[in-house]
Protein backbone atom coordinates (compact mmCIF):
# COMPACT_ATOMS: atom_id res chain seq x y z
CA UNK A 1 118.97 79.08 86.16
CA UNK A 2 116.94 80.69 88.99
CA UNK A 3 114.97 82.91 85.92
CA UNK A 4 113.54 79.91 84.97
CA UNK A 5 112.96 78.32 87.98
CA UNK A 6 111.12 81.21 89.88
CA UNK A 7 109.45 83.37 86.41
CA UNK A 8 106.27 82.72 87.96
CA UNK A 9 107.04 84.06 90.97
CA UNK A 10 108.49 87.03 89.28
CA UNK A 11 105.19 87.41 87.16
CA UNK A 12 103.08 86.93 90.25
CA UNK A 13 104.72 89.42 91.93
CA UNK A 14 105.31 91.90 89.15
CA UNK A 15 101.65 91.97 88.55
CA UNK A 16 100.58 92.34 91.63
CA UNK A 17 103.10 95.13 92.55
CA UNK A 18 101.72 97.08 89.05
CA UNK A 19 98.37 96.99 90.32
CA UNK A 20 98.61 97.54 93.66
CA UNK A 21 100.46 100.96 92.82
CA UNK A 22 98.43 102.01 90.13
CA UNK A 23 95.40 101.32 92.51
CA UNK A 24 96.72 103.61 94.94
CA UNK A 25 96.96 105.69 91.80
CA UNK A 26 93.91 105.85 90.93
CA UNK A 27 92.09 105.88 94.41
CA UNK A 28 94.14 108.88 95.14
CA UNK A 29 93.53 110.12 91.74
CA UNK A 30 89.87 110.00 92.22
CA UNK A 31 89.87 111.15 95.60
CA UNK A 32 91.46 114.50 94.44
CA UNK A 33 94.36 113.78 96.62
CA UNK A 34 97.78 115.84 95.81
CA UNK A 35 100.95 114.32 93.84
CA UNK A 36 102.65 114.15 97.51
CA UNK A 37 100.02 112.19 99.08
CA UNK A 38 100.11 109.86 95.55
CA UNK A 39 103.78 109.48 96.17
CA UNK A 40 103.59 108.72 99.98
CA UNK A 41 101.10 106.33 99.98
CA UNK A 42 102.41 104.84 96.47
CA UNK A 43 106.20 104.24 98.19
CA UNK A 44 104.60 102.63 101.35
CA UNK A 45 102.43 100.84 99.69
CA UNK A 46 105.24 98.89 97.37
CA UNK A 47 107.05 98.30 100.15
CA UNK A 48 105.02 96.89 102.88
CA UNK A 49 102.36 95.23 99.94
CA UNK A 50 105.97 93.73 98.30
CA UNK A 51 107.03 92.31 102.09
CA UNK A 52 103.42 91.31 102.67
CA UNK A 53 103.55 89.27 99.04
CA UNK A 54 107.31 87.83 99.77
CA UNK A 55 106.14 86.38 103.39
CA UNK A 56 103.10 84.93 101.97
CA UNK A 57 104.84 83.17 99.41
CA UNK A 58 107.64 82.01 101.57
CA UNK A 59 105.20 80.30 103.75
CA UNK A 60 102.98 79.04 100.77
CA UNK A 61 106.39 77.82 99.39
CA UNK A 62 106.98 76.11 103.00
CA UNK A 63 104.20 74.21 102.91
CA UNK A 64 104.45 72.25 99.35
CA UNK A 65 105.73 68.61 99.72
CA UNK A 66 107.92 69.68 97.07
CA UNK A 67 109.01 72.64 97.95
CA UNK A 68 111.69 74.87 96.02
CA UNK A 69 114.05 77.03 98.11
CA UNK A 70 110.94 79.12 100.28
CA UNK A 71 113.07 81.54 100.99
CA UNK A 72 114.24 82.32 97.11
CA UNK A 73 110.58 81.95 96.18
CA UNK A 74 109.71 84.82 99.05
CA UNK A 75 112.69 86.74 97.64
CA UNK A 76 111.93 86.90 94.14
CA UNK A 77 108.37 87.58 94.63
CA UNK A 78 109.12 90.86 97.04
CA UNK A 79 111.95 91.37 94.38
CA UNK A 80 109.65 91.59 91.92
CA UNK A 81 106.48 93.40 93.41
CA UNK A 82 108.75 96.23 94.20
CA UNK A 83 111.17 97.06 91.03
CA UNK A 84 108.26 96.15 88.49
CA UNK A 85 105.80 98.03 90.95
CA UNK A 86 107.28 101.12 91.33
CA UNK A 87 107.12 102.13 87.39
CA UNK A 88 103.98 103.06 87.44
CA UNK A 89 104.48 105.76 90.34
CA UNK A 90 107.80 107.13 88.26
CA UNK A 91 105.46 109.75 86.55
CA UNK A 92 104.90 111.21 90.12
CA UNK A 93 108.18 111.25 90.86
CA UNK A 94 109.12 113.90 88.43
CA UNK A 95 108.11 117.37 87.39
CA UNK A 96 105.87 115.82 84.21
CA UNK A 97 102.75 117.17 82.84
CA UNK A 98 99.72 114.65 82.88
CA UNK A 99 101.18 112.21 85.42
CA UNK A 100 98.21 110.03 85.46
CA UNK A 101 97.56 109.69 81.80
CA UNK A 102 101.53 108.34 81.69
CA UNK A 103 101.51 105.69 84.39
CA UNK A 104 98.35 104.43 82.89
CA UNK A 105 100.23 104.10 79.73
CA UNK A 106 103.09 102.86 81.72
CA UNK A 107 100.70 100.24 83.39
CA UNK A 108 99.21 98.71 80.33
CA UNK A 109 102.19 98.25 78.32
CA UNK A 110 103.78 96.81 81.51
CA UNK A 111 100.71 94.34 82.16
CA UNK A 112 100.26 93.46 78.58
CA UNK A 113 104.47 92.85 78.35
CA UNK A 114 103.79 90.17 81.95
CA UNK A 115 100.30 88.82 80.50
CA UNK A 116 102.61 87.83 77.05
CA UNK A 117 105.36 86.83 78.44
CA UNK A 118 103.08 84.38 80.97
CA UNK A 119 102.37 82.12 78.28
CA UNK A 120 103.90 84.11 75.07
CA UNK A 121 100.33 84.36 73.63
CA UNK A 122 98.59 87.84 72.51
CA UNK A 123 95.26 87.18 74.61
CA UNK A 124 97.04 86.29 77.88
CA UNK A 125 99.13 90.00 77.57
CA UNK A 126 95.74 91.88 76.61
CA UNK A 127 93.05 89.67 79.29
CA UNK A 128 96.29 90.68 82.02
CA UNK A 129 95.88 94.09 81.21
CA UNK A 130 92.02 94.51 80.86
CA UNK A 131 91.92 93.04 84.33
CA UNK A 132 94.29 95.69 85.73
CA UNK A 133 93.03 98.65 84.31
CA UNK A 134 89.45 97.31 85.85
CA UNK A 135 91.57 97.02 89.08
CA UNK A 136 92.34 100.68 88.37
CA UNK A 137 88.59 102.13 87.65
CA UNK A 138 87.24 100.45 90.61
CA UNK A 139 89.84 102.51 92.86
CA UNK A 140 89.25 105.67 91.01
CA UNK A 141 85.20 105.53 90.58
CA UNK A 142 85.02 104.13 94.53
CA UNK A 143 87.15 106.90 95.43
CA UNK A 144 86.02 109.38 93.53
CA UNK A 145 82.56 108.62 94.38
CA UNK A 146 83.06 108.86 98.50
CA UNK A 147 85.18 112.25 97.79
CA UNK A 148 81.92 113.68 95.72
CA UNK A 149 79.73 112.40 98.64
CA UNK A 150 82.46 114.09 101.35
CA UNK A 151 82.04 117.53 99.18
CA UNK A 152 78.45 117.35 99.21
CA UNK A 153 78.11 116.36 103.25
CA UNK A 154 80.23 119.53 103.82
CA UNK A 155 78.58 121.63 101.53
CA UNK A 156 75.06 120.76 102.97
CA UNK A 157 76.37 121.13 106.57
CA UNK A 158 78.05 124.47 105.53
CA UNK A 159 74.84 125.92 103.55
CA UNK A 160 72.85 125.14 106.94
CA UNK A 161 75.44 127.37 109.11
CA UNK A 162 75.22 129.67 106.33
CA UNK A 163 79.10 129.58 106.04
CA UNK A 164 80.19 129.96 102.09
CA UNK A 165 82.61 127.53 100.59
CA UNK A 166 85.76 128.74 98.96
């Protein structure tokens, strides 16, 4: 059964493709970007990230001695990145309130759910999601952090023209 043969491939990729998007997220999040920027950037990301991840494990795939079918392997892994992937950008998708507080949710039931399911064991679901929401903060706090510093450039180059910020 191909489920079996490829699930790490699936979890691979599913992992990858939830926090890759929530990264995006969260930088864009941070950055004080709009909900149309979130969902540009989130939709091109999951799709050239999720071709970028099937390629790479095609030709990883390729090279084993023992190879399974590369090209399945490629498949399931771009398969996966994008439909497990794309949940966490859902929120944006729709007129919700608090977007961002629901993919996170969305994100670290979904990582937990892959980290358990890895190896069926309580710590493996919760040390999958810990490591994805710190994924997450570093996007936020490193964008947040250069959008702050961005702010305070053009404030100190506007207060020295003596033009007012609105």
């Amino acid at each position: 059964m191909i489920v079996n043969k490829y699930y790490s491939e699936f979890v691979y990729g599913g992992v990858d493709g939830l926090i890759t998007t929530f990264a995006i997220i969260a930088g864009s999040m941070g950055g004080n970007l709009s909900k149309k920027t979130v969902i540009v950037l989130g939709l091109a990301s999951i799709v050239s990230d999720g071709f970028s991840m099937g390629i790479s494990s095609y030709l990883a795939e390729k090279s084993r001695i023992t190879a399974n079918n590369a090209l399945e392997v490629g498949f399931i892994t771009f398969f996966s990145f994008i439909n497990v992937g794309i949940f966490p950008l859902l929120p944006f998708l729709f007129n919700v309130s608090y977007p961002f507080a629901i993919s996170s949710g969305i994100l670290a039931i979904l990582l937990f759910l892959l980290g358990f399911l890895k190896e069926f064991i309580l710590f493996e679901g919760l040390e999958t999601m810990v490591i994805g929401g710190a994924a997450a903060a570093i996007a936020y706090y490193v964008a947040k952090s250069i959008s702050n510093y961005e702010y305070k450039i053009k404030k100190k180059n506007d207060d020295e023209s003596g033009v007012n910020i609105v």
